[in-house]
C-alpha atoms as a PDB file:
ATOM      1  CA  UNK A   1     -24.351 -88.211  33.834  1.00  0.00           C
ATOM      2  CA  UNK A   2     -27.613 -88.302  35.385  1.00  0.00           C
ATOM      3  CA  UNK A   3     -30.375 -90.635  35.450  1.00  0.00           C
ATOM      4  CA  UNK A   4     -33.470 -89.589  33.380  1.00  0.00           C
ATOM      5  CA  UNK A   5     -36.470 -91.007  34.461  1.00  0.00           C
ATOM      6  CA  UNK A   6     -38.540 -92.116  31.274  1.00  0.00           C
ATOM      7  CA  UNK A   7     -41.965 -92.073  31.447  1.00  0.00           C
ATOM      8  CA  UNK A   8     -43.446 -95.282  32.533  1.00  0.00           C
ATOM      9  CA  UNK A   9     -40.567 -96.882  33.882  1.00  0.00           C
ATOM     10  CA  UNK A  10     -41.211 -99.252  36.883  1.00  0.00           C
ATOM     11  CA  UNK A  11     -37.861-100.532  37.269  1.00  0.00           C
ATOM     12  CA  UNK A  12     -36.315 -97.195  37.016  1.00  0.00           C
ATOM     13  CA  UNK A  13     -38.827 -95.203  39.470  1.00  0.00           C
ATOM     14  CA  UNK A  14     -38.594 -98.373  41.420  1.00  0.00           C
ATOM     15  CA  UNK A  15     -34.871 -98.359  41.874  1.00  0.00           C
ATOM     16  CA  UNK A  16     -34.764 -94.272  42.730  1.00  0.00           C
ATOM     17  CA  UNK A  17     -37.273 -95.027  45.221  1.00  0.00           C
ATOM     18  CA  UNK A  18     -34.576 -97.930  46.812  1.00  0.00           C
ATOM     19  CA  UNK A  19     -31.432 -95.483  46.362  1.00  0.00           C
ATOM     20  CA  UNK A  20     -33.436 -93.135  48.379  1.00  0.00           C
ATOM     21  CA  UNK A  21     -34.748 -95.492  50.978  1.00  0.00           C
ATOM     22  CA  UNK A  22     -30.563 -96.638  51.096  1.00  0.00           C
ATOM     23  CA  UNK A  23     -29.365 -93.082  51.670  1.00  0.00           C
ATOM     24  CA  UNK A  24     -32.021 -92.264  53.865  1.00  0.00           C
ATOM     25  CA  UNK A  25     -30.461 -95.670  56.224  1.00  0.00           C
ATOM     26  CA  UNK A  26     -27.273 -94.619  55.728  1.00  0.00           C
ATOM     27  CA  UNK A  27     -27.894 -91.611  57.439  1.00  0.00           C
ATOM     28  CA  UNK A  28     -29.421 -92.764  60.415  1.00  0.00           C
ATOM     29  CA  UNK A  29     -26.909 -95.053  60.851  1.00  0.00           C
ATOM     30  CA  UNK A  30     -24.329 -92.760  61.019  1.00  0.00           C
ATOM     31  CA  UNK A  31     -26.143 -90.704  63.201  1.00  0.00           C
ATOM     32  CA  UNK A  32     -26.928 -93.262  65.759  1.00  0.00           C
ATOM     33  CA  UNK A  33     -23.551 -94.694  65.620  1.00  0.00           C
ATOM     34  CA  UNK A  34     -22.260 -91.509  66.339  1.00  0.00           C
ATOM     35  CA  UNK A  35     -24.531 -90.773  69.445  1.00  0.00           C
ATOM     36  CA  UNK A  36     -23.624 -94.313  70.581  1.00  0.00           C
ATOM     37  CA  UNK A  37     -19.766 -93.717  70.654  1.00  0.00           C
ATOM     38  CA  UNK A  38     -20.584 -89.739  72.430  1.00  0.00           C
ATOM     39  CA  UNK A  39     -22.751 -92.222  75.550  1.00  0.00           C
ATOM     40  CA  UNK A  40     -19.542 -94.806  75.249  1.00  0.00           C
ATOM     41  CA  UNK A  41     -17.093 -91.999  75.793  1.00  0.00           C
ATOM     42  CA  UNK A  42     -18.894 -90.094  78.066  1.00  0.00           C
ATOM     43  CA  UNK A  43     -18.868 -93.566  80.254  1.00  0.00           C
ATOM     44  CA  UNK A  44     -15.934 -93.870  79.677  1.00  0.00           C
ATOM     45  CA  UNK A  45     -14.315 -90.594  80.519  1.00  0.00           C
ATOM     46  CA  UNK A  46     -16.217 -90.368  83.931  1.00  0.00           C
ATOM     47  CA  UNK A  47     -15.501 -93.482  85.126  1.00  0.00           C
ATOM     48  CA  UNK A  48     -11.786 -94.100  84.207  1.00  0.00           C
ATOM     49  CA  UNK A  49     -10.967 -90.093  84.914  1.00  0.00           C
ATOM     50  CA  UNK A  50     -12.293 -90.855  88.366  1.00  0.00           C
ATOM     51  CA  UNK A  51     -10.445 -93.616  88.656  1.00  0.00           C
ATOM     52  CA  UNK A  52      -7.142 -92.219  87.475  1.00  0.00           C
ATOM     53  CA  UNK A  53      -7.609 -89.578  89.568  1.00  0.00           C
ATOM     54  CA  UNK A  54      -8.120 -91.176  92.781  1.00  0.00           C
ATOM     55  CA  UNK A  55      -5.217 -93.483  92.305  1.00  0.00           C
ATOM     56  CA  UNK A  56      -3.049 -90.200  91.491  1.00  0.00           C
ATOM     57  CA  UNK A  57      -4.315 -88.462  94.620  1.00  0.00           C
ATOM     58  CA  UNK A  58      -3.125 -91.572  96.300  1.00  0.00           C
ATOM     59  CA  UNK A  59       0.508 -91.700  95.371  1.00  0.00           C
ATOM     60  CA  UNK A  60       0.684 -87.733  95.607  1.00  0.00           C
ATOM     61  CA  UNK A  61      -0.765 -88.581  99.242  1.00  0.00           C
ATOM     62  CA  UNK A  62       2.012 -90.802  99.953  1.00  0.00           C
ATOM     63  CA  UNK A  63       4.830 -88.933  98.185  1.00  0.00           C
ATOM     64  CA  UNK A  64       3.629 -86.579 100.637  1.00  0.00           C
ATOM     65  CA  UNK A  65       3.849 -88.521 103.807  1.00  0.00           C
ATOM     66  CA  UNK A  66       7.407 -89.779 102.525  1.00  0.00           C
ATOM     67  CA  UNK A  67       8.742 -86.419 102.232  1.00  0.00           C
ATOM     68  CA  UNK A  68       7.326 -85.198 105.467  1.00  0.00           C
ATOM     69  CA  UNK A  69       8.511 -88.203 107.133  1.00  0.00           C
ATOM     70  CA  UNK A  70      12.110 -87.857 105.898  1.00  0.00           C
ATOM     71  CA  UNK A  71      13.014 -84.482 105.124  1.00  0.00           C
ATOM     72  CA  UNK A  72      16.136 -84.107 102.947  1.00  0.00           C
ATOM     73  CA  UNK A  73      19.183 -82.819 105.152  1.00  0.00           C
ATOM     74  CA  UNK A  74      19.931 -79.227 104.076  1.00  0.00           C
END
C-alpha cells in the first residue's frame, strides 16, 4: 500500500523528503564503495601479479639451469 500524502501534512511531506534524502545516500555509497574496491583491486592485481610473476620466472630460470646442468641419461 502506498503512502498518500494528505494535504497539509508536515510530518508526512517531511518524512518523504528524509526517505528520499536516505535513498539518495544509499546510492552514493554504493557507488563509491564500489569504485573504491575497482582502485583496491586494480592495486592489487598489478602489484602482486608482478610479483608472482617474477618469482615464477625465477624458479622456471633455475629449473632451467638444473636441467641444463644435469641432463637426464638417455
Amino acid at each position: 500500500m502506498a503512502l498518500a500524502k494528505a494535504e497539509g501534512d508536515a510530518d508526512l511531506s517531511i518524512a518523504i523528503a528524509q526517505f528520499a534524502r536516505y535513498e539518495e545516500l544509499k546510492s552514493q555509497i554504493l557507488a563509491l564503495s564500489r569504485e573504491n574496491t575497482n582502485v583496491l583491486s586494480l592495486a592489487l592485481s598489478l602489484n602482486q601479479k608482478r610479483k608472482a610473476m617474477l618469482l615464477c620466472l625465477d624458479s622456471l630460470s633455475e629449473l632451467k639451469v638444473t636441467i641444463l646442468d644435469n641432463p637426464s641419461p638417455g
